[in-house]
PDB file of N, CA and C in Angstrom:
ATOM      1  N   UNK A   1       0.839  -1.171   0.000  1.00  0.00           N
ATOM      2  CA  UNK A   1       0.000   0.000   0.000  1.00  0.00           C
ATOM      3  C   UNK A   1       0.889   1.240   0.000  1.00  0.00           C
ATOM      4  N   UNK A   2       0.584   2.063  -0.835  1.00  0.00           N
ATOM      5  CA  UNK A   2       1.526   3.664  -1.419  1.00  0.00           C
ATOM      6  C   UNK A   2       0.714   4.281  -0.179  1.00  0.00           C
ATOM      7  N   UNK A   3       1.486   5.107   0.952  1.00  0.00           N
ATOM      8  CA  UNK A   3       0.843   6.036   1.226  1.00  0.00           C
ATOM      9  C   UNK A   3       1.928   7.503   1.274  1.00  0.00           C
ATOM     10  N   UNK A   4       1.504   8.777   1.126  1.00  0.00           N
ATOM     11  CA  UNK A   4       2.249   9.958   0.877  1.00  0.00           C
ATOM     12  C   UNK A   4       1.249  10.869   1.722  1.00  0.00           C
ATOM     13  N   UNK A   5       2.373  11.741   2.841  1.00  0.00           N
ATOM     14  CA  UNK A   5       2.248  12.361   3.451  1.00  0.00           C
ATOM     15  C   UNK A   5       2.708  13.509   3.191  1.00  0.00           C
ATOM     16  N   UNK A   6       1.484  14.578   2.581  1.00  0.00           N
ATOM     17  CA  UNK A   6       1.482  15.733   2.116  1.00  0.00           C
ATOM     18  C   UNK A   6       1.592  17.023   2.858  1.00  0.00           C
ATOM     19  N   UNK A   7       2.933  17.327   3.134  1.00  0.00           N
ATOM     20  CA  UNK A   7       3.381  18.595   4.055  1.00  0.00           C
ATOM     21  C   UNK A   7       4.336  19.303   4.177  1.00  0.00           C
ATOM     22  N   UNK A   8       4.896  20.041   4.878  1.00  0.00           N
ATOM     23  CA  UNK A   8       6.549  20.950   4.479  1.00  0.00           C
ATOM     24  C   UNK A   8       6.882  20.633   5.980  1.00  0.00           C
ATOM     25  N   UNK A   9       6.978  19.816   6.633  1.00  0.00           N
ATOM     26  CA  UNK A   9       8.024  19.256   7.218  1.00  0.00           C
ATOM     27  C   UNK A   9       7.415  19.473   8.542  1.00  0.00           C
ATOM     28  N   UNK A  10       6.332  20.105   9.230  1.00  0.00           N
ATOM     29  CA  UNK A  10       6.015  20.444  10.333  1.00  0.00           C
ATOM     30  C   UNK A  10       5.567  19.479  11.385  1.00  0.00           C
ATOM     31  N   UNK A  11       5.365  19.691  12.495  1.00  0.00           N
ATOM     32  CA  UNK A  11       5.299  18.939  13.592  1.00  0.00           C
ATOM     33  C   UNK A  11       4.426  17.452  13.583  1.00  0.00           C
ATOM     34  N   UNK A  12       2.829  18.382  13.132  1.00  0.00           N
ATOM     35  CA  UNK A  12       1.845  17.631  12.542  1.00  0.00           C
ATOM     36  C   UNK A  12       1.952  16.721  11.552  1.00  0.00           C
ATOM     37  N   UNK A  13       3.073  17.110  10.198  1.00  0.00           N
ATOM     38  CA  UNK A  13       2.867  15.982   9.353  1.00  0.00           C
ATOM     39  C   UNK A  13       3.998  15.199  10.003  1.00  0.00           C
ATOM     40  N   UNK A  14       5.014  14.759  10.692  1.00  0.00           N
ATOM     41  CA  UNK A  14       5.743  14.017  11.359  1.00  0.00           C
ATOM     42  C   UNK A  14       4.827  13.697  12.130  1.00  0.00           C
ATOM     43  N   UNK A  15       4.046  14.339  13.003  1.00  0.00           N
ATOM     44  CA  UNK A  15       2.901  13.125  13.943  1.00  0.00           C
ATOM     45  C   UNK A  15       2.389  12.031  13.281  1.00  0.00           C
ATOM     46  N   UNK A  16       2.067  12.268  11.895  1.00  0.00           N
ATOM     47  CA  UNK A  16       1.083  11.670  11.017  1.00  0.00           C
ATOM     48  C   UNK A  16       1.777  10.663  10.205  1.00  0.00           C
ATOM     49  N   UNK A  17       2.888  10.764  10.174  1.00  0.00           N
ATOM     50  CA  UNK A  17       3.725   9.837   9.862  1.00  0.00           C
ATOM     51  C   UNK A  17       3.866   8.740  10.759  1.00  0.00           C
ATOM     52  N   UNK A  18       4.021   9.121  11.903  1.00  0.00           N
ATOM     53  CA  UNK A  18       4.586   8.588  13.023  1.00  0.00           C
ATOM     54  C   UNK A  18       3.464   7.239  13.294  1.00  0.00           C
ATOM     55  N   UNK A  19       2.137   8.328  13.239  1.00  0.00           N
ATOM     56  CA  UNK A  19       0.651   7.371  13.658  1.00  0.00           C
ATOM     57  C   UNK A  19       0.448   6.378  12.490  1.00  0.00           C
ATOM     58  N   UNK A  20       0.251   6.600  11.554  1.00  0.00           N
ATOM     59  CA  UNK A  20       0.303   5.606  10.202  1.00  0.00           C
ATOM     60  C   UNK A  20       1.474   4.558  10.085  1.00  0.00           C
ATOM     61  N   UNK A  21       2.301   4.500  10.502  1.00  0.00           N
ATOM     62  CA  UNK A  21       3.355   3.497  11.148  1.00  0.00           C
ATOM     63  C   UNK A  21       2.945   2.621  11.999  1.00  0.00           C
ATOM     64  N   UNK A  22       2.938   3.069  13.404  1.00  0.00           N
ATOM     65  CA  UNK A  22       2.080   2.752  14.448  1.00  0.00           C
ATOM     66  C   UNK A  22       0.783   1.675  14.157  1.00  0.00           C
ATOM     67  N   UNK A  23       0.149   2.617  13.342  1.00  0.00           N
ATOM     68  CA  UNK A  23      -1.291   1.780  13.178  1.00  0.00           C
ATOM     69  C   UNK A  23      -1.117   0.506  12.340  1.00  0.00           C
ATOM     70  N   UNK A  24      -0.001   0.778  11.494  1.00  0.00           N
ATOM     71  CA  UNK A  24       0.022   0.006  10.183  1.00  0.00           C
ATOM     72  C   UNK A  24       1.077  -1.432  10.817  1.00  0.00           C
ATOM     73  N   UNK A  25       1.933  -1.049  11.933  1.00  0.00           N
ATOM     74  CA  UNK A  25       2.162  -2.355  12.642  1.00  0.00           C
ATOM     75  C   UNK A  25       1.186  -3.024  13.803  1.00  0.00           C
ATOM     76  N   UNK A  26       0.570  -2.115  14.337  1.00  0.00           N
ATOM     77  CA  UNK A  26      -0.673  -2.500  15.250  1.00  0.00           C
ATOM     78  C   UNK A  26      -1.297  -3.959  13.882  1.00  0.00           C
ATOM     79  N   UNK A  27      -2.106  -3.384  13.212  1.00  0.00           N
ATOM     80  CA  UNK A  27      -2.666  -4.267  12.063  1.00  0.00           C
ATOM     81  C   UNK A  27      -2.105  -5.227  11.450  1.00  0.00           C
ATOM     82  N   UNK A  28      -0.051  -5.360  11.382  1.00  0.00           N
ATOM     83  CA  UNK A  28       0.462  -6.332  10.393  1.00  0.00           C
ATOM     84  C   UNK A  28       0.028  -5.414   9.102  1.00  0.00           C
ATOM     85  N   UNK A  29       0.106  -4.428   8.695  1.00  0.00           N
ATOM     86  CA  UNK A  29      -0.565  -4.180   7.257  1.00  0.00           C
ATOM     87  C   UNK A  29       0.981  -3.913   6.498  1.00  0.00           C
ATOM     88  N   UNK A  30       1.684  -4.180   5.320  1.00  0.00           N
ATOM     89  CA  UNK A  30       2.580  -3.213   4.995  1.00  0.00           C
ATOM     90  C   UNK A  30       2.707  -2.201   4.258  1.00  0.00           C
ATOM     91  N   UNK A  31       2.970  -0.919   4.698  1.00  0.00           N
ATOM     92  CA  UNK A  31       2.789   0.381   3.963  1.00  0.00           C
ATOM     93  C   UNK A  31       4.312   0.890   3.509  1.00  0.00           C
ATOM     94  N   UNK A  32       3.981   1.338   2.407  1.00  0.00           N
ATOM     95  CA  UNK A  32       5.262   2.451   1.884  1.00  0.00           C
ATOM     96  C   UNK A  32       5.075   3.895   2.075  1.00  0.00           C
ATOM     97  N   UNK A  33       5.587   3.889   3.309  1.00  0.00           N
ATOM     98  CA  UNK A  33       5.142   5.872   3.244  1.00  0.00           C
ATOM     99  C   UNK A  33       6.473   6.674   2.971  1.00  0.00           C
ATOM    100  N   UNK A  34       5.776   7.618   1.986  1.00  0.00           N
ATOM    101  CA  UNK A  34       6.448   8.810   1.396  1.00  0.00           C
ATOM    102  C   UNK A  34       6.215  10.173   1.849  1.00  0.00           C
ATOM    103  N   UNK A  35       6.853  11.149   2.173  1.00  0.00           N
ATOM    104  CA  UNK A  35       6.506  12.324   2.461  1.00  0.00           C
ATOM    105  C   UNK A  35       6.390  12.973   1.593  1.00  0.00           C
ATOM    106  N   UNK A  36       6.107  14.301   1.368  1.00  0.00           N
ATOM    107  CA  UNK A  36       5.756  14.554   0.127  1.00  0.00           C
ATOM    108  C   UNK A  36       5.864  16.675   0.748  1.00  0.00           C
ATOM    109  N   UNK A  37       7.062  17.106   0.228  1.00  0.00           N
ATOM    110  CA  UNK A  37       7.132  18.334   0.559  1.00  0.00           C
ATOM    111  C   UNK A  37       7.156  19.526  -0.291  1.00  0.00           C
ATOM    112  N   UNK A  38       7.107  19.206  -1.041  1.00  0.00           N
ATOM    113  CA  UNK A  38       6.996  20.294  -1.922  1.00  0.00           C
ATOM    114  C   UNK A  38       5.845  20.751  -2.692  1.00  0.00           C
ATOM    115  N   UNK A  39       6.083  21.654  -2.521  1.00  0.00           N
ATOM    116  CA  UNK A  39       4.419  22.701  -2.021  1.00  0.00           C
ATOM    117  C   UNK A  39       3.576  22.603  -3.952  1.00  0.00           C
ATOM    118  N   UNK A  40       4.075  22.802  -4.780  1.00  0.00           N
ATOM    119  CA  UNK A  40       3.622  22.783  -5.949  1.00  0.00           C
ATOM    120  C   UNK A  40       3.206  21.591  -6.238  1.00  0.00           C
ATOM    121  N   UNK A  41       3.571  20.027  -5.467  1.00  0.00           N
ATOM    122  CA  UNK A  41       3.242  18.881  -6.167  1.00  0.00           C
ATOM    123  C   UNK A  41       2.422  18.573  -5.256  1.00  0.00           C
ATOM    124  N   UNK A  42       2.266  19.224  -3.469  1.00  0.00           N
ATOM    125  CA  UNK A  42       0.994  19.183  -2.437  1.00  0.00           C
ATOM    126  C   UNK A  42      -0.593  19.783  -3.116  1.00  0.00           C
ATOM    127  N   UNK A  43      -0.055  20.899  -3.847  1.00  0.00           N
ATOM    128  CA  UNK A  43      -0.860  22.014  -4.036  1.00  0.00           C
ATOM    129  C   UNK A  43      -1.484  20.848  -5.484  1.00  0.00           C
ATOM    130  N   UNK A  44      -0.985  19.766  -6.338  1.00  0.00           N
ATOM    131  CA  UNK A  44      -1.345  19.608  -7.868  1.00  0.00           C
ATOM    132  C   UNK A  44      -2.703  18.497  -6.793  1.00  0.00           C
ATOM    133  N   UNK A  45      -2.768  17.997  -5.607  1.00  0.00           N
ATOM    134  CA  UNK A  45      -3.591  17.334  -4.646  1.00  0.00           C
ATOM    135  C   UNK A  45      -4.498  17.732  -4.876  1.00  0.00           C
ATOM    136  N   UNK A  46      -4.701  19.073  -4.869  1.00  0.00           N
ATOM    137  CA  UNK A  46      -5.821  19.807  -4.710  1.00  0.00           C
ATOM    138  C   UNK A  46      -5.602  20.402  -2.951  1.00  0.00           C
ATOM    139  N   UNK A  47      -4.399  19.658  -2.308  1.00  0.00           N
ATOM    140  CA  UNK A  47      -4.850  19.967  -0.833  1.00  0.00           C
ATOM    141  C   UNK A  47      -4.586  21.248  -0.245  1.00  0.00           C
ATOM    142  N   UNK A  48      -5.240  22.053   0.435  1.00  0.00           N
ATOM    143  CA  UNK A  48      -4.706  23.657   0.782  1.00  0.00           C
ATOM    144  C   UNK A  48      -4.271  23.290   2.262  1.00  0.00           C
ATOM    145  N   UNK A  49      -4.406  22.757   3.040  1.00  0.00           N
ATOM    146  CA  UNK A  49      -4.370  22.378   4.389  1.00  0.00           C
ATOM    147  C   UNK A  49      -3.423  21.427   4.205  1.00  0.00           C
ATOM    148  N   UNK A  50      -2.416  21.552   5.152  1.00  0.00           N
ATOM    149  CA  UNK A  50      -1.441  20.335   5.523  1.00  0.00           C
ATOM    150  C   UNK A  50      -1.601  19.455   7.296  1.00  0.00           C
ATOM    151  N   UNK A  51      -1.600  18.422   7.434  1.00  0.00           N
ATOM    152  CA  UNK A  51      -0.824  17.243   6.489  1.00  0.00           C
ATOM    153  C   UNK A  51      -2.606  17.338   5.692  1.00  0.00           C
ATOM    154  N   UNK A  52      -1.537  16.625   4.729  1.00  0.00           N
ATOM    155  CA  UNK A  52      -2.793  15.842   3.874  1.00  0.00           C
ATOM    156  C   UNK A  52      -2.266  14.092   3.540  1.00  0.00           C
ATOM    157  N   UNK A  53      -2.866  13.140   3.501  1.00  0.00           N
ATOM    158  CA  UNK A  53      -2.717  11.925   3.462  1.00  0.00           C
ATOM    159  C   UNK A  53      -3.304  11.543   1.888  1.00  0.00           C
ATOM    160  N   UNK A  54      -2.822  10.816   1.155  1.00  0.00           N
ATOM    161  CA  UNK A  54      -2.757  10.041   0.164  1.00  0.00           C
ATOM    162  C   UNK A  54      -2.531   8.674   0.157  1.00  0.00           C
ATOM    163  N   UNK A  55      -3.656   7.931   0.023  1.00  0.00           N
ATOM    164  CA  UNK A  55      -3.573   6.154   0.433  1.00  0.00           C
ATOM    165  C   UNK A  55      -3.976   5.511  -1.195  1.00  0.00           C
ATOM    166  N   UNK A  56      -2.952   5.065  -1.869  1.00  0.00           N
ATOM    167  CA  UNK A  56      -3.056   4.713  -2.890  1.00  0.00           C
ATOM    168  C   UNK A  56      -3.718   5.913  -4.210  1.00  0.00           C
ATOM    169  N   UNK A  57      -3.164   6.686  -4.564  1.00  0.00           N
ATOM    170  CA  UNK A  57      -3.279   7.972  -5.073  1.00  0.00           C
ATOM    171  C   UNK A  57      -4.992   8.478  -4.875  1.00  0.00           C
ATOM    172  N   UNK A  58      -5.306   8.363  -3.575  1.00  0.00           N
ATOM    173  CA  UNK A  58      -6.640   9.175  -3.712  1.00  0.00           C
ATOM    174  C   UNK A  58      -6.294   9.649  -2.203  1.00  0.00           C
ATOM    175  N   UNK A  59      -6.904  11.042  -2.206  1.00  0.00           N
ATOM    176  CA  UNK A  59      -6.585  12.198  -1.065  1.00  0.00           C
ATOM    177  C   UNK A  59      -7.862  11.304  -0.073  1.00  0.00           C
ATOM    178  N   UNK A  60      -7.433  11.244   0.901  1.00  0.00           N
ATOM    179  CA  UNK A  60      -8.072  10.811   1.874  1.00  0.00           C
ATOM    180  C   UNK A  60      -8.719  11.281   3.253  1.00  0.00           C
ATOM    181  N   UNK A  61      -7.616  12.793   3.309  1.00  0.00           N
ATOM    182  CA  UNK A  61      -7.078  13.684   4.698  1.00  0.00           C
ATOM    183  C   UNK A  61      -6.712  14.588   4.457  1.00  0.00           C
ATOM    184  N   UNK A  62      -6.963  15.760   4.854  1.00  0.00           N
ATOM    185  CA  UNK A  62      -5.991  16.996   4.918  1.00  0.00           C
ATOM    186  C   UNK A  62      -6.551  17.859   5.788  1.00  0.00           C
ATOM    187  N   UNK A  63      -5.780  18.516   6.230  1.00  0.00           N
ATOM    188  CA  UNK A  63      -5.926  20.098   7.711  1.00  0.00           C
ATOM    189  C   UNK A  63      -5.751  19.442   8.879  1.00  0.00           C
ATOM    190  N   UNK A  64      -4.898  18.331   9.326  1.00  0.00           N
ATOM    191  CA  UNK A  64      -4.820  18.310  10.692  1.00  0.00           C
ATOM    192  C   UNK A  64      -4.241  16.916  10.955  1.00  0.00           C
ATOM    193  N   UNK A  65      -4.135  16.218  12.159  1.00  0.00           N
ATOM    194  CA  UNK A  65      -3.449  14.747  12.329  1.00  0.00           C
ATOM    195  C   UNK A  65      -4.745  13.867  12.349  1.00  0.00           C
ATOM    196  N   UNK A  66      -5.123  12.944  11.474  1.00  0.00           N
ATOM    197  CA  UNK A  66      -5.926  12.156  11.798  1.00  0.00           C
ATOM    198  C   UNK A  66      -6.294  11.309  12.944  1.00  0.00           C
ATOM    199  N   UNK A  67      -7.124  10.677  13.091  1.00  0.00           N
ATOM    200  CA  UNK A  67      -7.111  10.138  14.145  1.00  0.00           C
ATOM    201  C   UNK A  67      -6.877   8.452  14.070  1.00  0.00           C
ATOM    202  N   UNK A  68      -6.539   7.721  15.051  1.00  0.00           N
ATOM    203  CA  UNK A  68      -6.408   6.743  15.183  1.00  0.00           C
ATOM    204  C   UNK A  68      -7.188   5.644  14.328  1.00  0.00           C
ATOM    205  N   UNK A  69      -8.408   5.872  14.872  1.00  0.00           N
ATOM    206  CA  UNK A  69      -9.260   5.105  14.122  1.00  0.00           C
ATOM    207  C   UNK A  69      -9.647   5.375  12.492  1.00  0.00           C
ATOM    208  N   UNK A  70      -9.046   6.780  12.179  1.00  0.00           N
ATOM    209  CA  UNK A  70      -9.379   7.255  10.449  1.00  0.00           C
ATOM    210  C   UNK A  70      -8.472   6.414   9.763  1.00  0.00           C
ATOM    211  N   UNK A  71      -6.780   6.045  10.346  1.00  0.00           N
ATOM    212  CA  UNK A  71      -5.915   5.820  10.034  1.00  0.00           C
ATOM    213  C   UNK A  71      -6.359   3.933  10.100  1.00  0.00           C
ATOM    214  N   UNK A  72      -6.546   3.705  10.767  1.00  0.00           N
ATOM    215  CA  UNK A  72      -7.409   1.911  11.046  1.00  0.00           C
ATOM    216  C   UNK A  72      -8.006   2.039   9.134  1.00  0.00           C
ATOM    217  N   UNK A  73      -9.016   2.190   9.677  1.00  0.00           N
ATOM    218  CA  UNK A  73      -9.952   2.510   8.737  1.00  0.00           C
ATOM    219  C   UNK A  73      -9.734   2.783   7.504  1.00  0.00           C
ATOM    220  N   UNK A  74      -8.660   3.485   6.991  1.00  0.00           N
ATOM    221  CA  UNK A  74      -7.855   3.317   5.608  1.00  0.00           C
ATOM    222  C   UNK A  74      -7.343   2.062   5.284  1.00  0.00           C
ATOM    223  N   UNK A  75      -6.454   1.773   6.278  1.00  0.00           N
ATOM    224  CA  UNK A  75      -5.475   1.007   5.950  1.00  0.00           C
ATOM    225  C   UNK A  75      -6.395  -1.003   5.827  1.00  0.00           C
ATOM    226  N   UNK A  76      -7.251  -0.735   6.677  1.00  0.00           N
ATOM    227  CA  UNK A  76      -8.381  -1.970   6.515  1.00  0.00           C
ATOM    228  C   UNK A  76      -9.171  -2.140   5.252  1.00  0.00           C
ATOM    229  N   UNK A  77      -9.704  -0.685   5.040  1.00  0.00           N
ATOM    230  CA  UNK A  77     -10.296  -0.570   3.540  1.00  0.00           C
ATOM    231  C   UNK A  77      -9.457  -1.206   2.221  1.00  0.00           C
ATOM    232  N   UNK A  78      -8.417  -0.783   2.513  1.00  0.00           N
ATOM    233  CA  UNK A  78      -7.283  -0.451   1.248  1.00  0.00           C
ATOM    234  C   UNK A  78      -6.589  -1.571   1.476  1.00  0.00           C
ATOM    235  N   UNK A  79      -6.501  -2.516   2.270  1.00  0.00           N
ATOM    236  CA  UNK A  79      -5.396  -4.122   2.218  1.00  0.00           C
ATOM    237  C   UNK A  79      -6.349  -4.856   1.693  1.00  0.00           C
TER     238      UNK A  79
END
């Protein structure tokens, strides 16, 4: 599973990294996460709000750290 974490480096999108890890060994799931910082290829997302999350090229998240269970909930959908 592709996932890309859409942000310029701030606290929040490192939380969100951090939790999608977390969740994704909680589950056994395996993910490839990418960060994704640069603002012109965040912005081609459509996303104006950072982090924004990308789980297999469809925007899923953006303006804030998801939550536990949003992050479940992808990664269950999408395996």
């Amino acid at each position: 599973m592709e996932i890309k974490v859409l942000g310029t480096g701030c606290s929040n999108c490192n939380n969100t990294v951090a939790l999608i890890e977390k969740v994704a060994g909680e589950l056994d799931v395996c993910v490839n996460i990418s960060k994704v910082e640069d603002v012109a290829e965040i912005a081609s997302y459509g996303v104006m709000s950072t982090p924004g999350v990308v789980v297999n090229d469809k925007v899923v998240h953006s303006g804030g750290v998801p939550t536990h269970d949003q992050v479940a909930g992808w990664l269950k959908s999408e395996s």
